[in-house]
N, C-alpha and C. Protein backbone atom coordinates (compact mmCIF):
# COMPACT_ATOMS: atom_id res chain seq x y z
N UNK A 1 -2.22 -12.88 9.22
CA UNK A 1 -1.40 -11.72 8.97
C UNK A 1 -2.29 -10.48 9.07
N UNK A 2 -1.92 -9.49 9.84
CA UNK A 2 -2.73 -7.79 9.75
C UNK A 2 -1.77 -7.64 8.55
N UNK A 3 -2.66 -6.45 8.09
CA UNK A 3 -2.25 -5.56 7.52
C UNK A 3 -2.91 -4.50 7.23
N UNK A 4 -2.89 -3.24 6.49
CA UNK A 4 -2.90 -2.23 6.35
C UNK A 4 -4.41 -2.37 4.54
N UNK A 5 -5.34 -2.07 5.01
CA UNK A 5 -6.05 -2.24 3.61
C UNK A 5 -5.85 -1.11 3.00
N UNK A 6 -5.34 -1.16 1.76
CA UNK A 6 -5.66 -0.19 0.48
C UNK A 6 -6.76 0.21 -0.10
N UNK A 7 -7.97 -0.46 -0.32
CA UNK A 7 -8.87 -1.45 -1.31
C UNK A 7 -10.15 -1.20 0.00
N UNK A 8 -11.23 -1.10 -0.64
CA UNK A 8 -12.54 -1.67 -0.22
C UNK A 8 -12.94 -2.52 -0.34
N UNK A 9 -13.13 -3.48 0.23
CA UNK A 9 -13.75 -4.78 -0.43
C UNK A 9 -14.73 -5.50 0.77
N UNK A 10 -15.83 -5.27 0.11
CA UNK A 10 -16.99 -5.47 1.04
C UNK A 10 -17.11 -4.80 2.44
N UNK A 11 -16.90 -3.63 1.99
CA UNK A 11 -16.70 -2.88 3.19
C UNK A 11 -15.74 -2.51 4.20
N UNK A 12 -14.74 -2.96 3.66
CA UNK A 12 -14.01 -3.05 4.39
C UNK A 12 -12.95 -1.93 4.56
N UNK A 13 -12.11 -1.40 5.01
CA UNK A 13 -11.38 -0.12 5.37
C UNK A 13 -10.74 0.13 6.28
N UNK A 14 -9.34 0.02 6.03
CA UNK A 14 -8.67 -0.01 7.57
C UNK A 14 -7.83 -1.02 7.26
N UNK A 15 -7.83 -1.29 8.91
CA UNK A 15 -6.64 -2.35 9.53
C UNK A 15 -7.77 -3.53 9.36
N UNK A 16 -6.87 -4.73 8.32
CA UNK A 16 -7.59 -5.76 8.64
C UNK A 16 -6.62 -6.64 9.04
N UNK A 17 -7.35 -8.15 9.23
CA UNK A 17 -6.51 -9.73 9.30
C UNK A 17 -6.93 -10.42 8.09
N UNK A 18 -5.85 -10.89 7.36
CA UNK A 18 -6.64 -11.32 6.62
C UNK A 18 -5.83 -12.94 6.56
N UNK A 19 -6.54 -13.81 6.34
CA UNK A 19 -6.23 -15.27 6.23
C UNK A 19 -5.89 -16.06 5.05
N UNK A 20 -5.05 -16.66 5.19
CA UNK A 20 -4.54 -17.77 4.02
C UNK A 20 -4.68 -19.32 4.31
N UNK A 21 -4.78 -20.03 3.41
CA UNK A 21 -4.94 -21.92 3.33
C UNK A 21 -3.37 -21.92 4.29
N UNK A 22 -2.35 -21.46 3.44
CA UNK A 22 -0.98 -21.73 4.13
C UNK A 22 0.13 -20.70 3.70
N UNK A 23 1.25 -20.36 4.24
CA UNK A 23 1.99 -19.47 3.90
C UNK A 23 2.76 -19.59 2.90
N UNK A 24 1.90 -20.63 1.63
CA UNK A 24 2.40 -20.29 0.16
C UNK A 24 1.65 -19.84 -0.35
N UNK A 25 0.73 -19.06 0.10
CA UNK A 25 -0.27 -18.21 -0.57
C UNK A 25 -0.38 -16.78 -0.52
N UNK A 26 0.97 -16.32 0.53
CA UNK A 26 0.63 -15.08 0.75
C UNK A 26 0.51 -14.02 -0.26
N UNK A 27 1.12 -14.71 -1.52
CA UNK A 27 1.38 -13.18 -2.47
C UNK A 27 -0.52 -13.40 -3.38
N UNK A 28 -1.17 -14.43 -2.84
CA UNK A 28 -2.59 -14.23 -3.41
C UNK A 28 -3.24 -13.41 -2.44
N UNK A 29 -4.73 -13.54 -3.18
CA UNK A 29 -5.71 -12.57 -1.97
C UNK A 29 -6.06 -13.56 -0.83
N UNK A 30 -5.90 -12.74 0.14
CA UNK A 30 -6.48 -13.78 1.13
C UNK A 30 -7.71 -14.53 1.06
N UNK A 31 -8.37 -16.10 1.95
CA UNK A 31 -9.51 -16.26 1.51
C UNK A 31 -10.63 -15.28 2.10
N UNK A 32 -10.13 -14.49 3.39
CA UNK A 32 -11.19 -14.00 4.17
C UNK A 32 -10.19 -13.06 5.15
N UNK A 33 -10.90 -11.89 5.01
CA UNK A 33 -10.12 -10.19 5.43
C UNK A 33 -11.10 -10.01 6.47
N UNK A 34 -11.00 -10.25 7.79
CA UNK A 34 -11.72 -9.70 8.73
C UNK A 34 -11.45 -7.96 9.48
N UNK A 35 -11.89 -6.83 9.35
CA UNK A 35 -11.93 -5.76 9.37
C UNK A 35 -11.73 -5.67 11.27
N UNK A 36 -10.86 -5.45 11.71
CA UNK A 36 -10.59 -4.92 12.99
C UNK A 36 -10.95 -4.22 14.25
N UNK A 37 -11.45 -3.42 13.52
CA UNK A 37 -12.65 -2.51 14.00
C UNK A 37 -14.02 -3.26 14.57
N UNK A 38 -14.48 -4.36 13.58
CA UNK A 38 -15.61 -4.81 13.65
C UNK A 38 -15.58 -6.40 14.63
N UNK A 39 -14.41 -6.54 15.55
CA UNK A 39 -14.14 -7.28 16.41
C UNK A 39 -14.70 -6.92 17.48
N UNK A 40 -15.66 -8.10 17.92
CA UNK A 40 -16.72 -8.18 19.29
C UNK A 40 -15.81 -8.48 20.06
N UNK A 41 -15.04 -9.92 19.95
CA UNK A 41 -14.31 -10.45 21.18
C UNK A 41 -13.44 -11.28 20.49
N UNK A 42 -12.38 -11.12 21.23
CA UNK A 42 -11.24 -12.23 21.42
C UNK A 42 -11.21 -12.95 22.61
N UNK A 43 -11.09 -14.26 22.64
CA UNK A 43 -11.57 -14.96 23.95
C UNK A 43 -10.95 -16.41 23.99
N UNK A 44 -9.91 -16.79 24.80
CA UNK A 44 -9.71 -18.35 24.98
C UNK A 44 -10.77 -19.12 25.21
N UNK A 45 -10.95 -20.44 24.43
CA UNK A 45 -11.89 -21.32 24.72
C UNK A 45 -11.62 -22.41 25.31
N UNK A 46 -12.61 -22.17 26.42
CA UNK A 46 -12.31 -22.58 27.50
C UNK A 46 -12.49 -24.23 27.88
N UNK A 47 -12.77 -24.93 26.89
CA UNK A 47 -12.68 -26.24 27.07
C UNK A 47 -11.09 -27.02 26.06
N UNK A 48 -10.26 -25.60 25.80
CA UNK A 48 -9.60 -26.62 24.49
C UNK A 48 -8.87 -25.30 25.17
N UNK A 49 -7.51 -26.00 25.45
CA UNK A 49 -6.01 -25.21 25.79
C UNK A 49 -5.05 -24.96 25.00
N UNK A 50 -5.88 -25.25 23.39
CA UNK A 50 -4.92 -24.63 22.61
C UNK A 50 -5.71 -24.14 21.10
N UNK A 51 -6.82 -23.19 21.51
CA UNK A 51 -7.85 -22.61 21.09
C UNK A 51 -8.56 -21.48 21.43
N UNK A 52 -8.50 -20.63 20.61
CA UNK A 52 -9.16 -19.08 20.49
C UNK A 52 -10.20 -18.81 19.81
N UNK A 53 -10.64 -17.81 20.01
CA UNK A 53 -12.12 -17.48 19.35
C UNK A 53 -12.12 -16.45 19.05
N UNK A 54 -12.38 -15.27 17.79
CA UNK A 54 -12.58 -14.62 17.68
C UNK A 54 -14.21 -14.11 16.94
N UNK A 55 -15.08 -13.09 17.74
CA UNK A 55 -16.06 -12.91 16.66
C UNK A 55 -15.95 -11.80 16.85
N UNK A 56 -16.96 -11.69 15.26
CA UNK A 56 -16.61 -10.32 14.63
C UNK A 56 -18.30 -10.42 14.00
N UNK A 57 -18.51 -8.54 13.53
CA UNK A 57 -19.40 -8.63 12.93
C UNK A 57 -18.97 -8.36 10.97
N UNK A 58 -19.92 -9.35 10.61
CA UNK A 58 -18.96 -9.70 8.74
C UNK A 58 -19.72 -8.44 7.88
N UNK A 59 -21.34 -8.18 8.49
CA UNK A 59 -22.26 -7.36 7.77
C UNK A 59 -22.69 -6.34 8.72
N UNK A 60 -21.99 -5.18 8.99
CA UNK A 60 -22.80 -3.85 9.39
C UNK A 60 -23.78 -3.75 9.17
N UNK A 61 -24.55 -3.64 8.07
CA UNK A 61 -26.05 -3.65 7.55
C UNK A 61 -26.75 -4.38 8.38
N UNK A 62 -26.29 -5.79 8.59
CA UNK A 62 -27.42 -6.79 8.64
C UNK A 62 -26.94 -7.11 10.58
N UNK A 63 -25.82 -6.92 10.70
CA UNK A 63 -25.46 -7.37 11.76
C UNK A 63 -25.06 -8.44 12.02
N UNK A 64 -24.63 -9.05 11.11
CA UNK A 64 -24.15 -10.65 10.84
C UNK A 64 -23.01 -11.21 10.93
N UNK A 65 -23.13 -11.64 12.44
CA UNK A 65 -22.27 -12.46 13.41
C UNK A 65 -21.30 -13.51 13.09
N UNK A 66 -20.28 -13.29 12.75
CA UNK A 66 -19.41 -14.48 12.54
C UNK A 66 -18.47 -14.83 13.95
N UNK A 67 -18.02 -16.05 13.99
CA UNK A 67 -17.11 -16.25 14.86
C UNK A 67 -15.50 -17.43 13.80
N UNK A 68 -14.73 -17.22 14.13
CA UNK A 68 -13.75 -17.74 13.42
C UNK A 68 -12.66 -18.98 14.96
N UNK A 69 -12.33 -19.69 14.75
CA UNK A 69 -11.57 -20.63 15.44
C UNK A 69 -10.11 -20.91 15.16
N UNK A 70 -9.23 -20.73 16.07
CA UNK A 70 -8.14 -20.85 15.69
C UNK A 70 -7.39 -21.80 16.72
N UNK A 71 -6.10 -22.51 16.03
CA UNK A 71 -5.68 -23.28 16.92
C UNK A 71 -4.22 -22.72 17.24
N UNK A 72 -3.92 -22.57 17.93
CA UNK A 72 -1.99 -22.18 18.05
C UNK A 72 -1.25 -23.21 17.94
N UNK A 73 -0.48 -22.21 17.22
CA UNK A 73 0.81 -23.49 16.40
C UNK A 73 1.97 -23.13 17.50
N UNK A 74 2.96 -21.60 17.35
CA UNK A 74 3.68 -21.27 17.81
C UNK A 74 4.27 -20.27 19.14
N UNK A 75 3.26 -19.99 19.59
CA UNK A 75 2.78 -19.07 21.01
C UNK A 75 1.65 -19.87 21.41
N UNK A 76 1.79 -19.31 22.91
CA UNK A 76 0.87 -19.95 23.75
C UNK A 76 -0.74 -18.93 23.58
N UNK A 77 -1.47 -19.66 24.07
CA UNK A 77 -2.71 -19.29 23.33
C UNK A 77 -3.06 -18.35 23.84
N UNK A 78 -3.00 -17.92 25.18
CA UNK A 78 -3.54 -16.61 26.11
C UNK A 78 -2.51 -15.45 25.56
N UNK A 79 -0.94 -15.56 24.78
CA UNK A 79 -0.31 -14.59 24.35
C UNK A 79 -1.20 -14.26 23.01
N UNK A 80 -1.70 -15.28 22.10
CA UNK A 80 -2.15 -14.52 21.12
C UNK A 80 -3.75 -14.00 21.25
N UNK A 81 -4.62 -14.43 22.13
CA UNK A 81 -5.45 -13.49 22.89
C UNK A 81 -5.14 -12.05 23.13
N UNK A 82 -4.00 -11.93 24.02
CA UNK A 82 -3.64 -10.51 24.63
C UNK A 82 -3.04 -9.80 23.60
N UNK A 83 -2.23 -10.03 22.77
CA UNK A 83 -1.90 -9.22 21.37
C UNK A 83 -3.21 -8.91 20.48
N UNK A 84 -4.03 -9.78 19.75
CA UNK A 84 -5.29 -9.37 19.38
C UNK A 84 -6.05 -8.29 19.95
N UNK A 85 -6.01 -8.26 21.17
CA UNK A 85 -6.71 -7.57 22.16
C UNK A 85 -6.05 -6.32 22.16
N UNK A 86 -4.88 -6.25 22.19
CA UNK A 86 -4.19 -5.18 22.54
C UNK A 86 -4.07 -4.12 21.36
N UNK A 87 -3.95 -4.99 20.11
CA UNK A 87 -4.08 -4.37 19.08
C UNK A 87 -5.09 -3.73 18.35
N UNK A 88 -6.22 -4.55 19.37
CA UNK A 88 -7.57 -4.03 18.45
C UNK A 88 -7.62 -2.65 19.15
N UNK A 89 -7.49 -2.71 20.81
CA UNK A 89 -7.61 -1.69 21.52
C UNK A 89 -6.67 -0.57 20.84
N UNK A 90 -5.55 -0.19 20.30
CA UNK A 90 -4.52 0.29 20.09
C UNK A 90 -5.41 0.86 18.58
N UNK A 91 -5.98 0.04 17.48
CA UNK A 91 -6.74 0.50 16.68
C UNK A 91 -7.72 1.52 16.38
N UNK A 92 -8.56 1.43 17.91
CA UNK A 92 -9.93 1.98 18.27
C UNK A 92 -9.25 3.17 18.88
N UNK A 93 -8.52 3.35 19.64
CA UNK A 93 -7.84 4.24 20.01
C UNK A 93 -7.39 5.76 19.02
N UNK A 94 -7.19 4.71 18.38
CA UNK A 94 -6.46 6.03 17.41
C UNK A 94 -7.42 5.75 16.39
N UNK A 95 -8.41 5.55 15.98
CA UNK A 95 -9.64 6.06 15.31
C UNK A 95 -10.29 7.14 16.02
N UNK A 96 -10.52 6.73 17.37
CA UNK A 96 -11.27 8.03 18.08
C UNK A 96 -10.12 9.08 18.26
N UNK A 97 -8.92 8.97 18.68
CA UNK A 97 -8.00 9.96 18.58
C UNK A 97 -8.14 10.86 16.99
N UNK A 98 -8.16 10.46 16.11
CA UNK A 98 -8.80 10.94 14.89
C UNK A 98 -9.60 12.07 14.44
N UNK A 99 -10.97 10.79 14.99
CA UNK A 99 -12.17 11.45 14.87
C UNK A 99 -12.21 12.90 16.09
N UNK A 100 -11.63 12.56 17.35
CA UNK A 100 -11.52 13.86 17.88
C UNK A 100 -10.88 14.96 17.21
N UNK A 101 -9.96 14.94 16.43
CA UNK A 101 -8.77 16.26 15.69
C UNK A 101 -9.74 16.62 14.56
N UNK A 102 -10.40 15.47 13.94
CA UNK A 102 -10.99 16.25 13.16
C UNK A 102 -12.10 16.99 13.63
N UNK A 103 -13.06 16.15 14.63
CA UNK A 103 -14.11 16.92 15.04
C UNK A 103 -13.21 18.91 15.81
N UNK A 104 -12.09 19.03 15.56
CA UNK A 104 -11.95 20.07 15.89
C UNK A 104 -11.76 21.53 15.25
């Protein structure tokens, strides 16, 4: 699930994803809020046709590389590639759209 962060939490700020065990957990905290912004790549993996990859960096400071694995349940796997993608792009976008108005 994206959503919209309120909250700092470990740095975090913005548009995140954040993950659950299963969708009877949503009204808890997620186990793990990956920050949007800090997405290297979204990428089909290419030995498994019903498998994605996303990495991200978890520590700005340190630079510390995570990658996360996902399997598709209900869309085909190159659609939830191109939405990730599209969204992150759509994110970054209007951060620098932003940062330009203010830099003005």
């Amino acid at each position: 699930m994206v959503q919209q962060s309120t909250r700092t939490l470990h740095h975090l700020t913005g548009i995140v994803c954040g993950l659950w065990m299963d969708d009877g957990n949503k009204g808890d905290e997620p186990m793990l809020e990956v920050d949007l912004l800090k997405v290297l790549s979204v990428q089909p993996d290419p030995a498994r046709n019903e498998v994605f990859i996303i990495n991200y960096v978890a520590d700005s400071k340190n630079k510390v590389k995570q990658r996360l694995t996902f399997s598709r349940i209900d869309r085909a796997r190159d659609i939830w590639v191109e939405m990730f993608t599209l969204l992150i792009t759509m994110i970054r976008e209007e951060k620098e759209s932003k940062s330009l108005k203010a830099k003005r």
